[in-house]
N, C-alpha and C. Protein backbone atom coordinates (compact mmCIF):
# COMPACT_ATOMS: atom_id res chain seq x y z
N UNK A 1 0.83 -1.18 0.00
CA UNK A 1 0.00 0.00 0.00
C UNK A 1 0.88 1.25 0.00
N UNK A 2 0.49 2.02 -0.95
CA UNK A 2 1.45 3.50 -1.47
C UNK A 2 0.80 4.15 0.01
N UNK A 3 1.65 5.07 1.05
CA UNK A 3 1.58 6.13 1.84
C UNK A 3 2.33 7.42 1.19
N UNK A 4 2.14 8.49 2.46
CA UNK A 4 3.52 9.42 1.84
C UNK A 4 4.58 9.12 2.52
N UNK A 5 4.54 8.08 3.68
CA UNK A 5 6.05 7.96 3.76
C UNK A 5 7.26 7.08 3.14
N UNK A 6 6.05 6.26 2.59
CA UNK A 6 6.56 5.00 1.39
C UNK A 6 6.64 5.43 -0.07
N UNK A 7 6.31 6.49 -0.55
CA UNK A 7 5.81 6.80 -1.86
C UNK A 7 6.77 6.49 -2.85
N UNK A 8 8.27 7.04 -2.47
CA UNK A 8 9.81 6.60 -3.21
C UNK A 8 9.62 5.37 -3.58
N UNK A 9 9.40 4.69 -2.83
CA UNK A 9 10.24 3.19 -3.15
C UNK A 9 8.48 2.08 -3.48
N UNK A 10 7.68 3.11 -4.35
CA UNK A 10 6.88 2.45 -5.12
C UNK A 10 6.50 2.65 -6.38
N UNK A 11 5.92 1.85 -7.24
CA UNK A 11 5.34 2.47 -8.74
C UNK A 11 4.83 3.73 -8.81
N UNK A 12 5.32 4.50 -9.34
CA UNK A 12 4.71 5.58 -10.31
C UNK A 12 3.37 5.05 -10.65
N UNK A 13 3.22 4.22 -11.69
CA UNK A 13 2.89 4.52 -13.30
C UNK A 13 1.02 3.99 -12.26
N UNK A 14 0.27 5.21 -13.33
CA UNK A 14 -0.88 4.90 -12.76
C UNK A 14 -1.20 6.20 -11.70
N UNK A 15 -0.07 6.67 -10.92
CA UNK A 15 -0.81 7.49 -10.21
C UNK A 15 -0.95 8.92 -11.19
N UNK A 16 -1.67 9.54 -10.15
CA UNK A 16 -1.97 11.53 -10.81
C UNK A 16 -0.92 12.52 -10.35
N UNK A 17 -0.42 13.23 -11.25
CA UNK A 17 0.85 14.38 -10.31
C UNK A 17 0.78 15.48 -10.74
N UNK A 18 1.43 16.09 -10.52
CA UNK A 18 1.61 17.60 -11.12
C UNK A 18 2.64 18.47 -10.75
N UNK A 19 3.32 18.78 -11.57
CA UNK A 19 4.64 19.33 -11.55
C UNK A 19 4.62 20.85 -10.59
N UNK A 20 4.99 20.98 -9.65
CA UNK A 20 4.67 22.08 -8.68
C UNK A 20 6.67 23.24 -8.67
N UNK A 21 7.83 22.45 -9.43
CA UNK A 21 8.57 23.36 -9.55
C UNK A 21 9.58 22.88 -10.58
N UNK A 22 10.21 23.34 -11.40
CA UNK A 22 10.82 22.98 -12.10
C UNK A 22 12.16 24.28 -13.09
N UNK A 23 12.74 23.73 -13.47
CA UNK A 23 13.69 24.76 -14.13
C UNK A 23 13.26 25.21 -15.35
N UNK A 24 12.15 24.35 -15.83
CA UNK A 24 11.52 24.99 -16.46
C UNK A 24 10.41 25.74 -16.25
N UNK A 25 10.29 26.70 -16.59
CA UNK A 25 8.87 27.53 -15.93
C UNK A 25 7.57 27.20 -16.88
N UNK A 26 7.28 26.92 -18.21
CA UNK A 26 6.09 26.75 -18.95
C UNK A 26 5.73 25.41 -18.18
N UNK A 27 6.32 24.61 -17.60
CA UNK A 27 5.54 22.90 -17.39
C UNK A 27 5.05 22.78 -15.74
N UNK A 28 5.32 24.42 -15.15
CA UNK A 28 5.27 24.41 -13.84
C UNK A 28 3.36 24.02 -13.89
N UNK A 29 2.91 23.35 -13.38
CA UNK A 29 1.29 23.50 -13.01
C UNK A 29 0.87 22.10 -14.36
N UNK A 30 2.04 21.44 -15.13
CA UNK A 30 1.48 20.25 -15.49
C UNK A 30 0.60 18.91 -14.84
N UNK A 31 0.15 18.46 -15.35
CA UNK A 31 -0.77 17.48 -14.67
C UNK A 31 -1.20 16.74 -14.90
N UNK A 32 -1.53 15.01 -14.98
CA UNK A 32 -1.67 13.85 -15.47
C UNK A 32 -1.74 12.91 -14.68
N UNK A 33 -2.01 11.34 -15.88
CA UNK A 33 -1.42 10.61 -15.34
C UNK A 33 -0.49 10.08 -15.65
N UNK A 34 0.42 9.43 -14.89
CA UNK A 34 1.91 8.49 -15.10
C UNK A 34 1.29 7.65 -15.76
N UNK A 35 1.78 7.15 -17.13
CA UNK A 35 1.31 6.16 -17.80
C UNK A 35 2.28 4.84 -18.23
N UNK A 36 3.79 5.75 -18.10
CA UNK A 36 5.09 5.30 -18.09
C UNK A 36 6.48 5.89 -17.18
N UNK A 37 7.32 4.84 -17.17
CA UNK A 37 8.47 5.43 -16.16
C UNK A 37 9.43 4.62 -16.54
N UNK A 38 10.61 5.41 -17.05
CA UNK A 38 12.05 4.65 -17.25
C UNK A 38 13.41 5.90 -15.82
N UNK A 39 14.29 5.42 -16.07
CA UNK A 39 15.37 5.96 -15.08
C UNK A 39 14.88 7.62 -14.99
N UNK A 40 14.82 8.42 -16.14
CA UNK A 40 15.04 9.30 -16.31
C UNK A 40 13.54 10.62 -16.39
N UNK A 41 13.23 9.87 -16.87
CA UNK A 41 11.75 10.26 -17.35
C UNK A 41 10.51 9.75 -17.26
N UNK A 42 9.19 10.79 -16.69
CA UNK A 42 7.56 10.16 -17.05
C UNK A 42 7.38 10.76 -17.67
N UNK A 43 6.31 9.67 -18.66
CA UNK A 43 5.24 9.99 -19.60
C UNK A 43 4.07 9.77 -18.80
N UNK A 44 3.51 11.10 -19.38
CA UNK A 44 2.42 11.49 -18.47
C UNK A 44 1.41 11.81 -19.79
N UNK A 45 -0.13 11.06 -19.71
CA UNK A 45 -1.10 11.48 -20.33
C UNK A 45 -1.85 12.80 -19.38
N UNK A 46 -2.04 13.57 -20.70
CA UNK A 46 -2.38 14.93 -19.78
C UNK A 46 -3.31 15.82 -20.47
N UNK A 47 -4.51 16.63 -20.30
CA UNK A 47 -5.62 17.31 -21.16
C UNK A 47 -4.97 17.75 -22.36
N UNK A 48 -3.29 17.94 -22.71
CA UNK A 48 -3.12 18.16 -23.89
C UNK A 48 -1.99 17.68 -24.93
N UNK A 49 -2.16 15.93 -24.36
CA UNK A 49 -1.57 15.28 -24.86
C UNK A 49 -0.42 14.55 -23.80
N UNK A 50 -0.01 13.03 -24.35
CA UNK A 50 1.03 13.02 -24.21
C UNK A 50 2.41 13.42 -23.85
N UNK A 51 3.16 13.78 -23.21
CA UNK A 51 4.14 13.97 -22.80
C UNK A 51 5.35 13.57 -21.99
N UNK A 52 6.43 13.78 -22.45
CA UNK A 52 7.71 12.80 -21.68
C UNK A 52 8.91 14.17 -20.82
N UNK A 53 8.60 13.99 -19.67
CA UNK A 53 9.17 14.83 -18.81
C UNK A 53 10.39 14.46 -18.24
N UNK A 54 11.40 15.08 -17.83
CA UNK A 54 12.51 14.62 -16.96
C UNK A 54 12.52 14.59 -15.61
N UNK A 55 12.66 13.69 -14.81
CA UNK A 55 12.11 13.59 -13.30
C UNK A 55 13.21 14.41 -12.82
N UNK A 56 14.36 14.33 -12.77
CA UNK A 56 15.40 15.10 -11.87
C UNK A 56 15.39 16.82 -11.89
N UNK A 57 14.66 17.41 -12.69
CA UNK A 57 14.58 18.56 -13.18
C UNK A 57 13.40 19.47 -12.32
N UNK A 58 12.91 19.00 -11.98
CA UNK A 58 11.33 18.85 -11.33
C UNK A 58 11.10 18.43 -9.54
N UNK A 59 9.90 19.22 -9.07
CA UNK A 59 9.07 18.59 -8.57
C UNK A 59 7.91 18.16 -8.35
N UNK A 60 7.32 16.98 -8.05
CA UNK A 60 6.32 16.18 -8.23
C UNK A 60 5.37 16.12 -7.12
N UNK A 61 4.03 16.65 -7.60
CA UNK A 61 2.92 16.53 -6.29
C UNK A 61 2.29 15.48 -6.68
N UNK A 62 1.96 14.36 -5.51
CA UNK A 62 1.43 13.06 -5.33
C UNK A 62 0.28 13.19 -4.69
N UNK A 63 -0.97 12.99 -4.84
CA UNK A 63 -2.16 13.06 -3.91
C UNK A 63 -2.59 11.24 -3.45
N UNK A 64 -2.47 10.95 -2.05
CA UNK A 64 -2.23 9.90 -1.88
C UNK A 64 -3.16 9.27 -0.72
N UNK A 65 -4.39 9.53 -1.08
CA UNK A 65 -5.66 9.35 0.25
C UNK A 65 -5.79 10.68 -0.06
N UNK A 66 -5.87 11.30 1.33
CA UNK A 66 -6.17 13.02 1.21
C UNK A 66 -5.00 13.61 1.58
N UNK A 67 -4.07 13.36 1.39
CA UNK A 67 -2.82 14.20 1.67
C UNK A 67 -2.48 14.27 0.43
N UNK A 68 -1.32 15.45 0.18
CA UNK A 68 -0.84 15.57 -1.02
C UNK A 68 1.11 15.33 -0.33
N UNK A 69 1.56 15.09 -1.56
CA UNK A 69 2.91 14.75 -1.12
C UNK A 69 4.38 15.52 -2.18
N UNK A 70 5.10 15.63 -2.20
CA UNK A 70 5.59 17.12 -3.11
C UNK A 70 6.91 15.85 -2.99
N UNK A 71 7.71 15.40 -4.16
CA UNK A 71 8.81 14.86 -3.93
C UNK A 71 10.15 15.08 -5.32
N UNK A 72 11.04 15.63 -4.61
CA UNK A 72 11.78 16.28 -5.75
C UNK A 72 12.49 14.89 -6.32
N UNK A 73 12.68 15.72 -7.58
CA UNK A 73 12.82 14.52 -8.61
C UNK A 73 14.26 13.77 -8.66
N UNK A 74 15.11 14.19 -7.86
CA UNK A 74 16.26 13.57 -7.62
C UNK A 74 16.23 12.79 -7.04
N UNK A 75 15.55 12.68 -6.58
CA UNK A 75 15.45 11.30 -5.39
C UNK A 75 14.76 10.34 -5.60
N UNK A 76 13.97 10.66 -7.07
CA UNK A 76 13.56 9.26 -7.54
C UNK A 76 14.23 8.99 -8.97
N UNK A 77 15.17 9.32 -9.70
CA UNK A 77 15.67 9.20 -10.86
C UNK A 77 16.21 8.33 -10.83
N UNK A 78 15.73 7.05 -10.78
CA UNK A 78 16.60 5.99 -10.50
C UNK A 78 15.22 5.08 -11.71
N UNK A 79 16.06 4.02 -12.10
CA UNK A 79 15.29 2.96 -12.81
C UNK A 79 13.98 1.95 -11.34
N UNK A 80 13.36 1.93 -12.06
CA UNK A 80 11.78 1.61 -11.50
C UNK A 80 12.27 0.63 -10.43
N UNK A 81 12.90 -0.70 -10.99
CA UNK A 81 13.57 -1.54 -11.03
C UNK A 81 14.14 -1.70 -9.41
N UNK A 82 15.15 -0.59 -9.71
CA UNK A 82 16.35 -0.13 -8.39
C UNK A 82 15.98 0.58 -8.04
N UNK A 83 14.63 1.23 -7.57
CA UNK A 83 13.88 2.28 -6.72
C UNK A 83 13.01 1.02 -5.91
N UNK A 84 12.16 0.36 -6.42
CA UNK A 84 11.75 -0.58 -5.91
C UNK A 84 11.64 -1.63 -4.79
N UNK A 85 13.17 -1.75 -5.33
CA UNK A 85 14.13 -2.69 -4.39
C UNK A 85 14.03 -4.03 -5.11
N UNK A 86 13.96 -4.24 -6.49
CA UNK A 86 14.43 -5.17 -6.97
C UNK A 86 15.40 -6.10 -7.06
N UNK A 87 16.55 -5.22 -7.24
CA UNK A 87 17.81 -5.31 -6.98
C UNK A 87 18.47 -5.27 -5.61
N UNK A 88 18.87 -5.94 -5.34
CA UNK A 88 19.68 -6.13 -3.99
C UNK A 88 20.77 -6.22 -4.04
């Protein structure tokens, strides 16, 4: 079960987010869902399309029950895999 204190070290793909800071300023207030996740990047379906974002660049709001959860993207740029705990 996804919490916010577990949220890192579970799947993305499937939940809703929205980009709340980033170095880029046009993608600040993006919003979707995770539809995909490799090391580097989500693809996020979103009211205007498709899109493939860079996680380390960014941060990510998680709404998770009724809390919301804000988690910068460095700390999950890791392959799904080895975030998981697949790998040991």
């Amino acid at each position: 079960m996804i919490t916010v204190d577990n949220i890192t070290s579970h799947e993305f793909i499937g939940l809703d987010t929205e980009i709340t800071k980033s170095t880029n300023s046009q993608i600040v207030g993006l919003n979707g869902r995770i539809i995909n996740e490799t090391k580097s990047m989500f693809t996020i379906n979103t009211d205007k399309g498709i899109k493939s974002i860079a996680k380390s660049q960014n941060s990510w709001k998680f709404s998770i029950g009724s809390q919301d959860v804000v988690v910068e993207g460095i700390k999950i740029a890791k392959r799904p895999f080895d975030r998981i705990g697949g790998k040991k």
